[in-house]
Protein backbone atom coordinates (compact mmCIF):
# COMPACT_ATOMS: atom_id res chain seq x y z
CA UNK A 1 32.29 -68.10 -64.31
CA UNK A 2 28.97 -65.73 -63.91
CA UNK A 3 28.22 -65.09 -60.41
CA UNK A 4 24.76 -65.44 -59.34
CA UNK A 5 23.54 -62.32 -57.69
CA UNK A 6 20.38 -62.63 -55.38
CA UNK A 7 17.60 -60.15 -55.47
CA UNK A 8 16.55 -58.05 -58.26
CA UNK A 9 17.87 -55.49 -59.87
CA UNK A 10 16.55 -52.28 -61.81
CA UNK A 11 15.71 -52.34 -65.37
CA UNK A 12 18.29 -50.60 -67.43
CA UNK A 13 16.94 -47.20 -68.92
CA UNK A 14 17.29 -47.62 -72.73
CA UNK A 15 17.57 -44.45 -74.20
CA UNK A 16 15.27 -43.79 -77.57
CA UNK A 17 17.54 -44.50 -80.71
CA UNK A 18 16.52 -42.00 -83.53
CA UNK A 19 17.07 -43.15 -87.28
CA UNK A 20 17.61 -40.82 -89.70
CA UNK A 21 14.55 -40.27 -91.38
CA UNK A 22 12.32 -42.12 -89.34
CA UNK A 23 10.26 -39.62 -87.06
CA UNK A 24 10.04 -40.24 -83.26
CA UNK A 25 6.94 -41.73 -81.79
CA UNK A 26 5.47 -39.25 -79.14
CA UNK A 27 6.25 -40.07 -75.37
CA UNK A 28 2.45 -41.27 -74.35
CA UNK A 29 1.08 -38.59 -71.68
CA UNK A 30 -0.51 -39.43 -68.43
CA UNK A 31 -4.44 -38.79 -68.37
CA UNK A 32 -5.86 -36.29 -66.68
CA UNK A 33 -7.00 -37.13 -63.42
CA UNK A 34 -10.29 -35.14 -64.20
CA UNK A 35 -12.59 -35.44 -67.38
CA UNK A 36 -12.85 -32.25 -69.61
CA UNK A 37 -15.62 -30.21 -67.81
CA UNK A 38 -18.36 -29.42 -70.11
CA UNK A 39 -19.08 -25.98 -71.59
CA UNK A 40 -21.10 -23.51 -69.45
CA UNK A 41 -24.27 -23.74 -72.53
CA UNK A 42 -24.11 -27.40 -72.18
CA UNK A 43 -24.52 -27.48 -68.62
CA UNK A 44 -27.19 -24.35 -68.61
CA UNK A 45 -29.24 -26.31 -71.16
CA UNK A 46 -29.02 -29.28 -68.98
CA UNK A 47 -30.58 -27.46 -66.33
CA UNK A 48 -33.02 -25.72 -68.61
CA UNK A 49 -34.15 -29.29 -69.85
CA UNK A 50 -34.44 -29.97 -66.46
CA UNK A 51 -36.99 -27.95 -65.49
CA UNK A 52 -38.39 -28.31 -69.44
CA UNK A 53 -39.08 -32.19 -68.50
CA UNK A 54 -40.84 -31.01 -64.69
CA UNK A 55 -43.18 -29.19 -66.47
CA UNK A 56 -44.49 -30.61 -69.14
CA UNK A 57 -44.85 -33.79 -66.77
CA UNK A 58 -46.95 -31.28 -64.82
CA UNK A 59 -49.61 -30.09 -66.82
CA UNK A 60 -51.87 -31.87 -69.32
CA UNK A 61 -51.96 -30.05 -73.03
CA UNK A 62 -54.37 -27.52 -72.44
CA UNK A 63 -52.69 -25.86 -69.42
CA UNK A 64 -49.22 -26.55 -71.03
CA UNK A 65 -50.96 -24.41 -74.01
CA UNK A 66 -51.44 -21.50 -71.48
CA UNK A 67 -48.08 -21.34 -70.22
CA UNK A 68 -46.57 -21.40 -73.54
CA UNK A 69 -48.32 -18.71 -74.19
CA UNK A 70 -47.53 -16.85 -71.23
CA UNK A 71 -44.23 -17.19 -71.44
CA UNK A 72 -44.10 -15.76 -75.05
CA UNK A 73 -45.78 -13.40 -74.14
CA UNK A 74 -42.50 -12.07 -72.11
CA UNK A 75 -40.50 -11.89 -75.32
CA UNK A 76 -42.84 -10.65 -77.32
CA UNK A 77 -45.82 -8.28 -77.88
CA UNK A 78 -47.15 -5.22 -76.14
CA UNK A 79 -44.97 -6.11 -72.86
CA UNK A 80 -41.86 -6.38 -74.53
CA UNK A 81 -42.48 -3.20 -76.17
CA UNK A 82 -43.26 -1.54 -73.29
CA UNK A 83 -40.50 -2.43 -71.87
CA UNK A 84 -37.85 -2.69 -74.61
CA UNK A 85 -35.12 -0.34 -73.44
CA UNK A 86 -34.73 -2.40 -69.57
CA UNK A 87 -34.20 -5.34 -72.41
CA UNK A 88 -31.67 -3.95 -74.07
CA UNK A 89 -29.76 -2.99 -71.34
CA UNK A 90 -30.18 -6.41 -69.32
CA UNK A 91 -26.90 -8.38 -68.26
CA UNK A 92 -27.21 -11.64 -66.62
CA UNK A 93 -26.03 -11.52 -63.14
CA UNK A 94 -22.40 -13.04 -63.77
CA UNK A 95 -18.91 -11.88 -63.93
CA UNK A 96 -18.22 -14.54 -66.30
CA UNK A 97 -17.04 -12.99 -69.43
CA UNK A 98 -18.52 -15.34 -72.02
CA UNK A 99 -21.99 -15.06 -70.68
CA UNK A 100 -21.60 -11.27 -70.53
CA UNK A 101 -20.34 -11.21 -74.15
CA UNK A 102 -23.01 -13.80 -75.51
CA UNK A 103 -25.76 -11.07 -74.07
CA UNK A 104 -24.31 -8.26 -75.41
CA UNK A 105 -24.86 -9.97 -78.81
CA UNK A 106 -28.10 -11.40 -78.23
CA UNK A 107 -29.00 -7.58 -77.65
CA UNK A 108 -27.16 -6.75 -80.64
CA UNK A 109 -28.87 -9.32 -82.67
CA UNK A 110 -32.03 -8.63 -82.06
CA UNK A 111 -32.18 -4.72 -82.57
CA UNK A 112 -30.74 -5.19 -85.41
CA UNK A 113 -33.03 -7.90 -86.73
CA UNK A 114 -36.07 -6.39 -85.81
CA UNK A 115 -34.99 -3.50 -87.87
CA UNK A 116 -34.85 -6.21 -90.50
CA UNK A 117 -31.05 -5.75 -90.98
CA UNK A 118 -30.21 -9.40 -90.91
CA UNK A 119 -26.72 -9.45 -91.38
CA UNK A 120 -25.89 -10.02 -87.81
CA UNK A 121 -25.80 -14.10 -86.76
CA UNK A 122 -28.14 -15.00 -84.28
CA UNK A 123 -25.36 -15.86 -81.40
CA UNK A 124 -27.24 -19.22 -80.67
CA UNK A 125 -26.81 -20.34 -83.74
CA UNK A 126 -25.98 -24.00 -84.55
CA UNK A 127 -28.72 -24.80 -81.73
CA UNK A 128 -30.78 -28.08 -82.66
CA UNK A 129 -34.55 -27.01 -82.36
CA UNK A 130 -35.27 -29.00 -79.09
CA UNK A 131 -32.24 -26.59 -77.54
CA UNK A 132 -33.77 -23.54 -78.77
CA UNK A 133 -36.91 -24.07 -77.51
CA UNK A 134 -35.54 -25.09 -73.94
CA UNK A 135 -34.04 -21.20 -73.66
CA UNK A 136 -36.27 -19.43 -75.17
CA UNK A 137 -39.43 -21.14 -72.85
CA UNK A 138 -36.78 -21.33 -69.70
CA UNK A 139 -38.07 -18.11 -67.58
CA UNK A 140 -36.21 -19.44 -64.59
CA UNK A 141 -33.41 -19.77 -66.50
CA UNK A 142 -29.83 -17.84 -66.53
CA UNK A 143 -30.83 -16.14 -69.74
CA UNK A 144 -31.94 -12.49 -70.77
CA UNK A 145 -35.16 -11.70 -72.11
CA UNK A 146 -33.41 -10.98 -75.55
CA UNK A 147 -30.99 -14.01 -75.47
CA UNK A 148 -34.71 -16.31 -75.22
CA UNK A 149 -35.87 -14.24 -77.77
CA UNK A 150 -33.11 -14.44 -79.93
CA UNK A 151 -33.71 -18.46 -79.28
CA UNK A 152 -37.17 -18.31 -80.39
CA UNK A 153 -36.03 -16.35 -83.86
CA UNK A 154 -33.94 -19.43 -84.57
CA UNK A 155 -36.95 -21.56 -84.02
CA UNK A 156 -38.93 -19.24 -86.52
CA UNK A 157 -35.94 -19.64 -89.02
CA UNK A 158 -35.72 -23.25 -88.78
CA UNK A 159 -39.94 -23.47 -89.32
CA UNK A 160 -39.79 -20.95 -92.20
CA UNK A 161 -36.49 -23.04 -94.06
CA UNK A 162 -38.70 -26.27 -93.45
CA UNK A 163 -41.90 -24.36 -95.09
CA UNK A 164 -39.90 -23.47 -98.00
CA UNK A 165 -38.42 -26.56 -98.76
CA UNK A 166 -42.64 -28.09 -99.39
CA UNK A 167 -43.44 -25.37 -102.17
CA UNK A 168 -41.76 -27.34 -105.29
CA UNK A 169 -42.59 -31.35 -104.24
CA UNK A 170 -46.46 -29.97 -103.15
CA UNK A 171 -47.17 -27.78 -106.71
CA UNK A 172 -45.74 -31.05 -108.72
CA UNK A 173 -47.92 -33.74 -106.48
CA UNK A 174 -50.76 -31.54 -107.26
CA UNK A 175 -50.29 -31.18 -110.53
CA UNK A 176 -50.01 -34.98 -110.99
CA UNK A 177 -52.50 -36.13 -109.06
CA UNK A 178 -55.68 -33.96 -109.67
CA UNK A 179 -55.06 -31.48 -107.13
CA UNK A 180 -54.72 -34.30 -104.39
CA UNK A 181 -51.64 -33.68 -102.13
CA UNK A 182 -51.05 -36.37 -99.47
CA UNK A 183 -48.22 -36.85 -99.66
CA UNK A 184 -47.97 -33.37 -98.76
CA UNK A 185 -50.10 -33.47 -96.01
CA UNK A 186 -48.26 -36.49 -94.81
CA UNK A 187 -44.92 -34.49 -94.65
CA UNK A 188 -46.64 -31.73 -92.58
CA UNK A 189 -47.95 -34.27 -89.91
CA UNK A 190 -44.32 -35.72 -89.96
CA UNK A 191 -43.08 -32.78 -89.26
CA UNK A 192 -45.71 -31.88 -86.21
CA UNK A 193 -44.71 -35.07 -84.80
CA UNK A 194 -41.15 -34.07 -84.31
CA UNK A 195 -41.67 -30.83 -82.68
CA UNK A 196 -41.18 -30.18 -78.42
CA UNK A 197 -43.69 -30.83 -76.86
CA UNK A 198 -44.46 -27.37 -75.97
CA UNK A 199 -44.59 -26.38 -79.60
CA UNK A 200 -47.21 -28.92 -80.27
CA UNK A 201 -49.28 -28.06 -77.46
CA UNK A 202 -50.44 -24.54 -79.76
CA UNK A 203 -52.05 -26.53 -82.30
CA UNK A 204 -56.00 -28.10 -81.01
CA UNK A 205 -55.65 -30.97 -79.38
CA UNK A 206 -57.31 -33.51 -82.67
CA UNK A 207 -54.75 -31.84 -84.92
CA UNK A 208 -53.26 -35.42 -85.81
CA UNK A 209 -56.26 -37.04 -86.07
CA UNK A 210 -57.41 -34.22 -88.12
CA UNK A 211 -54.60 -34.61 -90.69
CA UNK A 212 -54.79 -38.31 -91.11
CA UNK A 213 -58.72 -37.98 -91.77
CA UNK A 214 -56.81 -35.57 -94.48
CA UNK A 215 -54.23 -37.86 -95.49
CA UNK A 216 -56.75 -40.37 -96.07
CA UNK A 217 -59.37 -38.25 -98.04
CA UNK A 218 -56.46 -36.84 -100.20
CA UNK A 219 -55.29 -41.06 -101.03
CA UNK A 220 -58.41 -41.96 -102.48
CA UNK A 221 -59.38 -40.34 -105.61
CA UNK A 222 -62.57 -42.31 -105.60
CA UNK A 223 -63.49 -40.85 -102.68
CA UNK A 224 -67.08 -39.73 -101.63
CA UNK A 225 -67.15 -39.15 -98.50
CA UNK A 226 -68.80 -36.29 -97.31
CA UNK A 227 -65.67 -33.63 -95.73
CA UNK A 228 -66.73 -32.79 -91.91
CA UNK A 229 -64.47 -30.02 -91.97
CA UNK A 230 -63.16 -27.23 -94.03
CA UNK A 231 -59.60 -28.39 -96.10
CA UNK A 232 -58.26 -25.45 -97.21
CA UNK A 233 -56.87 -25.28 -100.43
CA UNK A 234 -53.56 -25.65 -101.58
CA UNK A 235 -52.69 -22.12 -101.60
CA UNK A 236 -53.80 -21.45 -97.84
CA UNK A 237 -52.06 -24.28 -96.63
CA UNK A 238 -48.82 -23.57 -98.37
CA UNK A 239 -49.16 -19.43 -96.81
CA UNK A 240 -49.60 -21.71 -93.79
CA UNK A 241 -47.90 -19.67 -90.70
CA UNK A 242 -50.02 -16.48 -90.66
CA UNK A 243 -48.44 -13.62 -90.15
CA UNK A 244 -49.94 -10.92 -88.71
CA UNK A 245 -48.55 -7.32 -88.52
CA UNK A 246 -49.03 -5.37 -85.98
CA UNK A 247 -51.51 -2.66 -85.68
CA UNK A 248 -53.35 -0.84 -84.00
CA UNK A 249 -56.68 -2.22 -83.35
CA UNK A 250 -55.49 -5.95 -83.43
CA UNK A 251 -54.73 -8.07 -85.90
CA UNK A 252 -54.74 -7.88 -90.08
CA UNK A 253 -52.69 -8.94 -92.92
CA UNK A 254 -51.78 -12.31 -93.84
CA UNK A 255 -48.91 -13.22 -96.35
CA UNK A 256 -48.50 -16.18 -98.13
CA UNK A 257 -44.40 -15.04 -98.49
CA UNK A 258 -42.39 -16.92 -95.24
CA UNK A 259 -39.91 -14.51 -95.87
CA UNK A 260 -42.14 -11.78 -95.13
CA UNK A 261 -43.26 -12.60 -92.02
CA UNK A 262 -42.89 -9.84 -88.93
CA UNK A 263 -40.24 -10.86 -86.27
CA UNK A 264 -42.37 -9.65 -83.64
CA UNK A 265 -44.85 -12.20 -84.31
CA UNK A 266 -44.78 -15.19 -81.91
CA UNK A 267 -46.36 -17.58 -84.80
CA UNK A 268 -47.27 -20.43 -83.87
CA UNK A 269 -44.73 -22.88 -86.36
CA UNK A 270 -47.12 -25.38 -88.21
CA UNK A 271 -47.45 -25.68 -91.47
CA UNK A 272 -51.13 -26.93 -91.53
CA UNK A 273 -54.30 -25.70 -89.87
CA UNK A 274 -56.85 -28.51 -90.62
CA UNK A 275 -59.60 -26.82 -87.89
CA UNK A 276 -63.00 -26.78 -88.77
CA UNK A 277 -62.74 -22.92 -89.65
CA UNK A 278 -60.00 -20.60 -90.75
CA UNK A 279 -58.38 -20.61 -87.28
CA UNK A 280 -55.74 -17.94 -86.32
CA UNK A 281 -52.08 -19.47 -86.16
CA UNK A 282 -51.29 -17.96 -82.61
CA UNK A 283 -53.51 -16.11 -80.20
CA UNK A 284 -51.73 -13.40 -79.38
CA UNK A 285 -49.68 -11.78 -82.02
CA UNK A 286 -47.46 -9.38 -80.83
């Protein structure tokens, strides 16, 4: 006879049985009572987009023009110059070793680069656009003055691979259609429409509505009507950025070569100027 025995009892503890050739499953481990933290860029860059979203909410396109300028104007031009060795020897205020180490190359990077040695990689590198733009306009940020600039050289990069890639499709679309080029004109404009919002506020304010009027024109071969403003040809628009050297006396020189164009300049990254005149790029060149 089986006796009944009341209550409950514990479960037996089966050990695992390991066949031969049959590899053992892995003993599940216990979550972490925390989630991973995230890495000190990500959560500067949250902080930086922050302050990006408080103040372009702030000011209309005119005054967000200004302050884009003025805060280039702290990475490049005659006040960086003048005060180039204090920004080579910056160091953020941290002991954390990474941030320390990430300025050192940022320093690195861009004596070197403005040397035009280019071997060196920009240490932001792998940045989406949007990210590069929030350090290098982030003055009350945790960055050095060379880290933003080093940013806004990946910006430039980005804008001057983008330019490249239009040379080819825009020569054949003008060659097969009479010298028309909308659908070159239509890249450009989706391209402008992608940027930050403090990139676009450099280019005058109609600049869309200018390029459409363009887009339009350049879509009907039949067309008459009578051009209100100055398209430049194909040639100008394809030396688009313009890159101005510095020298003494302000500015001269443009190249029609992206790959030629002076770090120091803070250019302002379009590819089209469809102004009524032969409007500079940027204001300020360095």
């Amino acid at each position: 006879m089986i006796n009944r025995i009341s209550g409950s009892l514990p479960a037996p503890t089966v050990a695992p049985v390991k066949l031969k050739g049959v590899p053992t499953a892995p003993v599940p481990q216990q979550a972490p009572s925390s989630s991973p933290t995230l890495s000190t860029l990500s959560r500067q860059l949250a902080d930086s987009a922050l302050r990006a979203d408080a103040r372009d909410s702030t000011l209309d396109r005119p005054q967000l023009r200004v302050e884009a300028d003025r805060l280039l104007s702290q990475i490049f031009g005659h006040h960086y110059q003048v005060n180039k060795e204090l920004h080579n020897s910056e160091v953020p205020d941290t002991n954390d070793p990474e941030l320390l180490e990430r300025a050192r190359q940022a320093t690195l990077y861009i004596i070197r680069t403005d040397k035009r040695d280019h071997r060196l990689e920009n240490p932001f590198a792998g940045l989406s656009r949007e990210q590069l733009n929030l350090i290098a306009y982030d003055e009350k940020g945790p960055y050095t003055i060379n880290e933003r600039r080093a940013a806004y050289y990946g910006v430039s990069d980005m804008e001057t691979r983008w330019n490249r890639t239009l040379w080819g499709p825009a020569e054949l679309e003008s060659a097969a259609n009479d010298g028309r080029t909308p659908g070159f004109y239509t890249a450009v404009l989706n391209h402008y429409k992608t940027l930050p919002t403090i990139e676009q506020s450099r280019y005058p304010e109609d600049y869309e509505q200018r390029t459409l009027a363009i887009i339009k024109e350049e879509s009907n071969p039949d067309s008459t009507q009578k051009k209100k403003f100055r398209i430049l040809t194909l040639f100008e628009i394809l030396a688009k950025i313009k890159h101005f050297k510095e020298k003494p006396g302000g500015l001269s020189g443009v190249t029609a070569n992206p790959a030629d164009q002076p770090k120091e300049s803070p250019v302002k990254t379009s590819a089209v100027n469809v102004s009524a005149s032969t409007t500079s790029a940027t204001k300020d060149a360095s």
